[in-house]
Protein backbone atom coordinates (compact mmCIF):
# COMPACT_ATOMS: atom_id res chain seq x y z
CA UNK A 1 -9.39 -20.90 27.04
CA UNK A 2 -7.60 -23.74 24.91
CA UNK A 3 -6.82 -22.37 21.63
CA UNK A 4 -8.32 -24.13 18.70
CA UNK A 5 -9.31 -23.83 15.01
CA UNK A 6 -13.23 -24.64 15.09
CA UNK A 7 -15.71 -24.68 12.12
CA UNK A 8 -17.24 -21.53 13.74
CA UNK A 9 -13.86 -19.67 13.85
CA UNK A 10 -13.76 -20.54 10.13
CA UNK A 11 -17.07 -19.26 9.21
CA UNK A 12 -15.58 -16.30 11.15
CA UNK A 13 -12.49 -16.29 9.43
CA UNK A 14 -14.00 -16.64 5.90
CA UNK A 15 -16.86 -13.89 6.27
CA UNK A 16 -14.73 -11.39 7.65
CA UNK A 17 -11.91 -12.12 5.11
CA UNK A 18 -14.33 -12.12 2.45
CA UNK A 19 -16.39 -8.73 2.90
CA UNK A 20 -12.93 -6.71 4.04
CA UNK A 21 -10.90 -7.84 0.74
CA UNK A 22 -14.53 -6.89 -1.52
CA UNK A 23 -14.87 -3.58 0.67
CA UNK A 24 -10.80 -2.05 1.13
CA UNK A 25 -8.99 -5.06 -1.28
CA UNK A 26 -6.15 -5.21 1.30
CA UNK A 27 -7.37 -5.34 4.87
CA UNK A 28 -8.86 -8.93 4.51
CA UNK A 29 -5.29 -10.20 3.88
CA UNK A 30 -4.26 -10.82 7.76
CA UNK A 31 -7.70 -12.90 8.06
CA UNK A 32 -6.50 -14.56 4.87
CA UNK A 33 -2.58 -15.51 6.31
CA UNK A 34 -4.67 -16.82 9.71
CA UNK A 35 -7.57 -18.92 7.44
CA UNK A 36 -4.63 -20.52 5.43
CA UNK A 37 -1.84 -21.01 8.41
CA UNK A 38 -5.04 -22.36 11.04
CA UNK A 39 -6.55 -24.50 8.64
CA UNK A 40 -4.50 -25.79 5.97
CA UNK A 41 -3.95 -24.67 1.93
CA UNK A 42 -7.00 -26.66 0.76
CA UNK A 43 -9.68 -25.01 2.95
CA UNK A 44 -7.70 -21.99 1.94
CA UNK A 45 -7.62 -22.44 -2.03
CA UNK A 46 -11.10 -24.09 -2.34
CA UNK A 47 -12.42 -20.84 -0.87
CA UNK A 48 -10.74 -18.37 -2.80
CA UNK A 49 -11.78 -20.44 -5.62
CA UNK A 50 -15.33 -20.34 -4.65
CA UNK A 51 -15.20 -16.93 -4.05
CA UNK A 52 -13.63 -15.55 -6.82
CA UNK A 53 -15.99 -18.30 -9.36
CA UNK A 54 -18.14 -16.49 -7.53
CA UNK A 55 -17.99 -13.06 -8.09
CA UNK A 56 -17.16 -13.18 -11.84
CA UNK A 57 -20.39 -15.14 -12.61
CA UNK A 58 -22.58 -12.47 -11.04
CA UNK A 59 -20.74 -10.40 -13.53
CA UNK A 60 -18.88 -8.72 -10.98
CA UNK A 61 -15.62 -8.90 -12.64
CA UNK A 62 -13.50 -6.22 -11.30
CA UNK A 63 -14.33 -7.71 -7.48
CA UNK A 64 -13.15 -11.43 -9.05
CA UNK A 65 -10.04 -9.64 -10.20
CA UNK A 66 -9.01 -7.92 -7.14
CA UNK A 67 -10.37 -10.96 -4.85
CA UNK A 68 -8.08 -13.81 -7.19
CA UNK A 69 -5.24 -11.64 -7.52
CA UNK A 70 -4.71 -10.72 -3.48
CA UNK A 71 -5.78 -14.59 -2.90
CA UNK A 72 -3.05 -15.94 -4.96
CA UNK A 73 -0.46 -13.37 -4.25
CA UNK A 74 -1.06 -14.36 -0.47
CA UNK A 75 -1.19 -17.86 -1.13
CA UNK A 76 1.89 -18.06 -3.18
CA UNK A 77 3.63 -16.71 -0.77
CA UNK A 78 2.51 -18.40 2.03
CA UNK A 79 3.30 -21.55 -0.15
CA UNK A 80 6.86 -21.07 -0.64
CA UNK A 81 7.06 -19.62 3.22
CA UNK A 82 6.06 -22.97 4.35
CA UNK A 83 8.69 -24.59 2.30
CA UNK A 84 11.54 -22.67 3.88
CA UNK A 85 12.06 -20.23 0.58
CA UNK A 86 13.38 -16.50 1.65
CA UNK A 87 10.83 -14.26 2.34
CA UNK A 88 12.23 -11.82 -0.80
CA UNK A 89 12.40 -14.47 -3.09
CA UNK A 90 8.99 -15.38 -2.43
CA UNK A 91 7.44 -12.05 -2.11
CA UNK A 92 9.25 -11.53 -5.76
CA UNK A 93 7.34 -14.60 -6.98
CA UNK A 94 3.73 -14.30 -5.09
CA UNK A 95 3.32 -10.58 -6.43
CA UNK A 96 4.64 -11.47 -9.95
CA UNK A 97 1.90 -14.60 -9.64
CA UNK A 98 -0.62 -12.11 -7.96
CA UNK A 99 0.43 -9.82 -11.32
CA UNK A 100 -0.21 -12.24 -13.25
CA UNK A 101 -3.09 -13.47 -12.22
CA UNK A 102 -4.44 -10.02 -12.57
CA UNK A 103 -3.43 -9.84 -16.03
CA UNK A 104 -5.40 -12.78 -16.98
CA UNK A 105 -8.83 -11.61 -14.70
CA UNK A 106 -8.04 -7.82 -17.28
CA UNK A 107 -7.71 -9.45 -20.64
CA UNK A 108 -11.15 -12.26 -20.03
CA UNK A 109 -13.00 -9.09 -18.75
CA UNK A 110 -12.17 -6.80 -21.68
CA UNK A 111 -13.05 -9.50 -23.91
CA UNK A 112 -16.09 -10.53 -22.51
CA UNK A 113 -17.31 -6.79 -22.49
CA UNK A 114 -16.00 -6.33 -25.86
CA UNK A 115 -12.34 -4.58 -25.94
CA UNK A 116 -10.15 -5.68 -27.84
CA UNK A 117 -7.49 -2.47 -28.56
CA UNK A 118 -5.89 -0.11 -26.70
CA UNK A 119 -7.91 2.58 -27.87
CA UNK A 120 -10.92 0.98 -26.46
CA UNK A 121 -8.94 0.95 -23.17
CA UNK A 122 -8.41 4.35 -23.33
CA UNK A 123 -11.91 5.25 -23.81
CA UNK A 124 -12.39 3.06 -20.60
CA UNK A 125 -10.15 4.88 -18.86
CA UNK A 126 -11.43 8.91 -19.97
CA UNK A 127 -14.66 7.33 -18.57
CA UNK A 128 -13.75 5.89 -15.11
CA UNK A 129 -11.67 9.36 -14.87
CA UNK A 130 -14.75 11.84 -15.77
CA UNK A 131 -16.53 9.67 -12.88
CA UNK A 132 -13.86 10.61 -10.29
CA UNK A 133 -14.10 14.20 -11.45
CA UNK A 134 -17.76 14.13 -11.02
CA UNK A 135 -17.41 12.79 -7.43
CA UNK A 136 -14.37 14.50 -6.34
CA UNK A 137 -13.97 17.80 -8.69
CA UNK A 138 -10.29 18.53 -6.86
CA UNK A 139 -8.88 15.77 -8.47
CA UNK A 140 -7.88 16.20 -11.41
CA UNK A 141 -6.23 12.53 -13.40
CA UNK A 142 -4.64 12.24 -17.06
CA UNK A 143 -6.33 9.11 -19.10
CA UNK A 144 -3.38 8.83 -20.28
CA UNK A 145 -1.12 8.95 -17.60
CA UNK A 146 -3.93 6.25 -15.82
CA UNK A 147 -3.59 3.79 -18.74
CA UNK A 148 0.35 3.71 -18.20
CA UNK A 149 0.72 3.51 -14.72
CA UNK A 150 -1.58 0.54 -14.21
CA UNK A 151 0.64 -2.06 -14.06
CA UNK A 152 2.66 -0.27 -10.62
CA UNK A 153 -0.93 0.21 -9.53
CA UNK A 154 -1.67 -3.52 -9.21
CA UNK A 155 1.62 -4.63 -8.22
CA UNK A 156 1.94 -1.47 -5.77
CA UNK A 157 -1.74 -2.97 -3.79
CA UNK A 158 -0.48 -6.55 -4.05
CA UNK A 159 2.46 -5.49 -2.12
CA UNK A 160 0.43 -3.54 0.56
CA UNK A 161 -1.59 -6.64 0.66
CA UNK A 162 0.94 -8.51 1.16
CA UNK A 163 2.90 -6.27 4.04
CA UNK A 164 -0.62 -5.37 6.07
CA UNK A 165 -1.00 -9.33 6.11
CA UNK A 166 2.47 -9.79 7.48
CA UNK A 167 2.71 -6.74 10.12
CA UNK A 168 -1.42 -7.73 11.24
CA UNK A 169 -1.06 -11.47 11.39
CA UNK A 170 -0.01 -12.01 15.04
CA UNK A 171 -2.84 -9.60 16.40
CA UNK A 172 -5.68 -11.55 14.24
CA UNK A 173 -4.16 -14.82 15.65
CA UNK A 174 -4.29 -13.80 19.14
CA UNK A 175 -7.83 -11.99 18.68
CA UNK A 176 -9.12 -15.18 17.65
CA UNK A 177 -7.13 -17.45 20.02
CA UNK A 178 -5.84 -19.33 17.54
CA UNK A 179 -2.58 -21.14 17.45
CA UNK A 180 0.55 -19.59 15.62
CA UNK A 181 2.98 -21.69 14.07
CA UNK A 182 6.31 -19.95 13.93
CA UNK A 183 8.50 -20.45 10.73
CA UNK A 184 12.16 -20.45 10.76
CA UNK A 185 11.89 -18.33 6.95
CA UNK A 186 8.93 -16.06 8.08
CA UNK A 187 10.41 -12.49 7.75
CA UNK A 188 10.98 -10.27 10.97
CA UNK A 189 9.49 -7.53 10.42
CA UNK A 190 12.00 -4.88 12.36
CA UNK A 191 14.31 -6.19 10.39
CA UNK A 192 12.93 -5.70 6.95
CA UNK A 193 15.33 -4.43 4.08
CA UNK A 194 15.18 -3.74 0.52
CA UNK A 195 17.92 -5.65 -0.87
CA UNK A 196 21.54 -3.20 -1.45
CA UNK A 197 20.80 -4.09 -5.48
CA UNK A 198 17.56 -2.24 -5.64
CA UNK A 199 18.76 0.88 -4.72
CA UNK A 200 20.59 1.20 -7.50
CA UNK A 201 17.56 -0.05 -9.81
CA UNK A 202 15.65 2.91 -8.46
CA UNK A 203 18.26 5.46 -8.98
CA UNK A 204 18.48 4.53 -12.69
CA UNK A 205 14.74 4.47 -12.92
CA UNK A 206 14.14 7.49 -11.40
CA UNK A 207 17.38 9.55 -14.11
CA UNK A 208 15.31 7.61 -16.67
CA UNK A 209 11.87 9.48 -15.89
CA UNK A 210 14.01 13.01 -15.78
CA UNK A 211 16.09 12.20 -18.78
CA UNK A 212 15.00 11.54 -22.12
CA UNK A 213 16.54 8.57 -22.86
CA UNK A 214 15.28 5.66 -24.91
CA UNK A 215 11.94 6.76 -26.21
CA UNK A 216 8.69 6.89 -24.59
CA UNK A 217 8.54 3.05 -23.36
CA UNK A 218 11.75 3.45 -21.50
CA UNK A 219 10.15 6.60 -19.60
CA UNK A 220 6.70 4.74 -18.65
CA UNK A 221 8.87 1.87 -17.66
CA UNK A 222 11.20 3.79 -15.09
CA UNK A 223 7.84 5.61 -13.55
CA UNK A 224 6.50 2.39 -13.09
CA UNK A 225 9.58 0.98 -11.27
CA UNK A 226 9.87 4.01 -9.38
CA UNK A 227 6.24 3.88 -7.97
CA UNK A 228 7.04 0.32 -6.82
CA UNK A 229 10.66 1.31 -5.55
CA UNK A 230 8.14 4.29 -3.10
CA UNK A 231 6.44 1.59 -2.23
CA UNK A 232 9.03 -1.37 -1.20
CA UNK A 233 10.89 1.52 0.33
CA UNK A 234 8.29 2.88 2.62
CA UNK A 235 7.88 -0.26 4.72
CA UNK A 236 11.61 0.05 4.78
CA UNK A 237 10.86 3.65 6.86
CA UNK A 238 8.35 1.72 8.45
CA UNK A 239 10.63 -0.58 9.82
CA UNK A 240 12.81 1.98 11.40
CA UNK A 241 9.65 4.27 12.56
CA UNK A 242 8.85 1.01 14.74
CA UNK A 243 12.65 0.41 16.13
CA UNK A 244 13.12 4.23 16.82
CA UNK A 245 9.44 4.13 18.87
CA UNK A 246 10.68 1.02 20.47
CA UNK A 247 13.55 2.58 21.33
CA UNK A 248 11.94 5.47 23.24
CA UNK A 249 9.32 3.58 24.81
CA UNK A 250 6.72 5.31 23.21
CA UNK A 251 3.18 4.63 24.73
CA UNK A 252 -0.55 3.75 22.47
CA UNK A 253 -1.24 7.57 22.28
CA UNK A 254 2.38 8.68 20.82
CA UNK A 255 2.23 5.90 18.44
CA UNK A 256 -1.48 6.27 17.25
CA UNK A 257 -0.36 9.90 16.66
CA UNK A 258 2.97 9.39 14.97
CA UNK A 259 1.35 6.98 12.22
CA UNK A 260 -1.65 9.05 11.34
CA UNK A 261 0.87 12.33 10.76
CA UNK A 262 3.73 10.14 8.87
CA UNK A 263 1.88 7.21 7.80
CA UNK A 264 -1.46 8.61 6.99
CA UNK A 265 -0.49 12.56 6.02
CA UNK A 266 3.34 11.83 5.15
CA UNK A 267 3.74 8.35 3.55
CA UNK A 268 6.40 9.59 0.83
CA UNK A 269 8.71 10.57 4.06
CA UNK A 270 9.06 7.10 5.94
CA UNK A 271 10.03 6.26 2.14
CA UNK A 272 12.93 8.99 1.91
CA UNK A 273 13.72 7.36 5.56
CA UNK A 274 13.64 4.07 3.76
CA UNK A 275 15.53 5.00 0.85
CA UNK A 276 18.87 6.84 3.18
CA UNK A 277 18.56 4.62 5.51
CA UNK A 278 20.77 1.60 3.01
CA UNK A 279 23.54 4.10 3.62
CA UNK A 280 22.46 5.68 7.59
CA UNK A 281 21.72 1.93 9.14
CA UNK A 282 18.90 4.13 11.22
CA UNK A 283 18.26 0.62 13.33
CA UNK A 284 21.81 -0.28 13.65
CA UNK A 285 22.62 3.76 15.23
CA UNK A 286 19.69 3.74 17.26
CA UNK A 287 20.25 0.13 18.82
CA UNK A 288 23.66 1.52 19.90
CA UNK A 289 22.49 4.61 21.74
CA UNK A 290 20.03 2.68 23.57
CA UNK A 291 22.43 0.09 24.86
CA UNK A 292 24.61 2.32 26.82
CA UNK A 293 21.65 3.62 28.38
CA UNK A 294 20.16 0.00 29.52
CA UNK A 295 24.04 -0.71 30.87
CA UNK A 296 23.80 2.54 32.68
C-alpha cells in the first residue's frame, strides 16, 4: 500500500489527537508530531487554534489550558526542529513557550472566574485538595505545598508530552502508513543526555531544599528545579534501560515486564540510573561488553 497523507487519515489524525490530549493530556502528543510533520504547520496550528478557541468558549477552561499549552510546546519545538536548531535548545524554548502559554490560559481563567490574589488561589487549591481526599482518602496533599509546586507540575507534563511524542512518533507513523521525513537535528533517542551543566544545577538545588539558605523563595525554588531535574533525568535512565535491553536481546514479554516494574512501580530509579550514569557512561560500558561478544 503506497503511503500517503489523505483527508481521511487527517480526520483520523485530528480526532484521535484531540480526545487522547482532553482524556490523559500527554498521549495525544505522538498523533500531534505525525498531524504536523504529514501535513504541514498550518493544518497543524489552525487546529490547535480551533480546538483550544474551542474549549475555552464552552467554558471549559482548564481543558483549553492543557490542550494550548501541549499544542504549542509541541509545535515550538517541532518549529525550530525543522529549522535545524539542537534538539536541547529547542526543547528549552518549546517548554518555556508551552510554560508560558500556560501562564497566560491561568491568569485569563482566574480572572474571568473572579481571582485576583493569592489567597483566593489558595482557597482554590484547599478545595480541589478536599475533592481528592473525598475520592481517594489515602492521599493525603498540603494546599500549600500544591500552590508552590505548580509551576514544576506544568513544566514536568510538558516535558512528558514532549518525550512520549518523540519515543511514540515512528510507531504512529508506521501504524498509519504515513511517510516519515527524517531530520538531520531530530534527537536519537538512545542517545539522549542531560547536558554535564545540569548536574551540577540539581545538586545545588537539591542542598538548597535540605539547607536553609536564602529564605523561603530560595527553598520553593530548588524543589521546583529538583522535580524537573527527576524528571529530565529519568528519560536519561530510560535511555540506558533501552540500550542495556538491546544489548541482551530481550524479547516483547521481558520488556513489557521490565517497564511496568521500573517504569510504572519504580520511576524515581531509572532517574538515580539517569542521574550516575553522567559519571558511569552505562551505554558507553555496555556497548563495549557486547562487542567482544559479536567478534567472538
Amino acid at each position: 500500500m503506497k503511503k500517503t497523507a489523505t483527508t481521511q487519515k487527517f480526520i483520523t489524525i485530528s480526532s484521535l489527537s484531540i480526545l487522547l490530549s482532553m482524556m490523559t493530556v500527554v498521549l495525544g502528543a505522538p498523533l500531534l508530531r505525525v498531524l504536523r510533520k504529514a501535513y504541514g504547520p498550518l493544518a497543524f496550528w489552525i487546529l490547535g487554534l480551533l480546538v483550544t478557541g474551542a474549549a475555552w468558549l464552552l467554558n471549559a477552561q482548564p481543558l483549553a489550558l492543557f490542550l494550548g499549552s501541549v499544542w504549542m510546546t509541541l509545535g515550538a519545538y517541532m518549529e525550530m526542529e525543522q529549522r535545524g536548531l539542537g534538539w536541547w535548545i529547542s526543547g528549552l524554548l518549546s517548554v518555556a513557550a508551552g510554560s508560558l502559554a500556560t501562564g497566560l490560559g491561568l491568569f485569563g481563567a482566574f480572572k474571568k472566574n473572579g481571582i485576583n490574589t493569592y489567597a483566593e488561589v489558595q482557597s482554590l487549591a484547599e478545595k480541589f485538595a478536599q475533592q481528592v481526599q473525598t475520592m481517594n482518602p489515602t492521599v493525603k496533599l498540603d494546599p500549600a505545598i500544591l500552590v508552590q509546586q505548580v509551576p514544576s507540575a506544568v513544566v514536568i507534563v510538558l516535558i512528558v508530552t514532549l518525550g512520549v511524542g518523540l519515543i511514540f512518533e515512528r510507531r504512529v507513523f508506521s501504524w498509519l502508513n504515513l511517510p516519515r521525513e527524517k531530520i538531520a537535528s531530530q534527537l536519537k533517542l538512545l542517545e539522549y543526555r542531560v547536558p554535564d551543566y545540569v548536574i551540577w544545577v540539581a545538586m545545588t538545588a537539591f542542598l538548597l531544599t535540605m539547607v536553609s539558605f536564602g529564605g523561603k523563595a530560595t527553598a520553593i525554588l530548588a524543589v521546583n528545579i529538583v522535580n524537573v531535574c527527576i524528571v529530565l533525568y529519568f528519560f536519561q535512565g530510560l535511555a540506558v534501560l533501552e540500550v542495556f535491553l538491546n544489548s541482551i536481546r530481550a524479547g516483547v514479554f521481558t520488556r513489557v515486564l521490565t517497564y511496568i516494574i521500573l517504569v510504572g512501580q519504580m520511576l524515581l530509579i531509572l532517574s538515580v540510573v539517569g542521574l550516575i550514569d553522567y559519571w558511569v557512561d552505562f551505554r558507553g560500558r555496555i556497548r563495549r561488553m557486547n562487542k567482544p561478544a559479536e567478534n567472538n
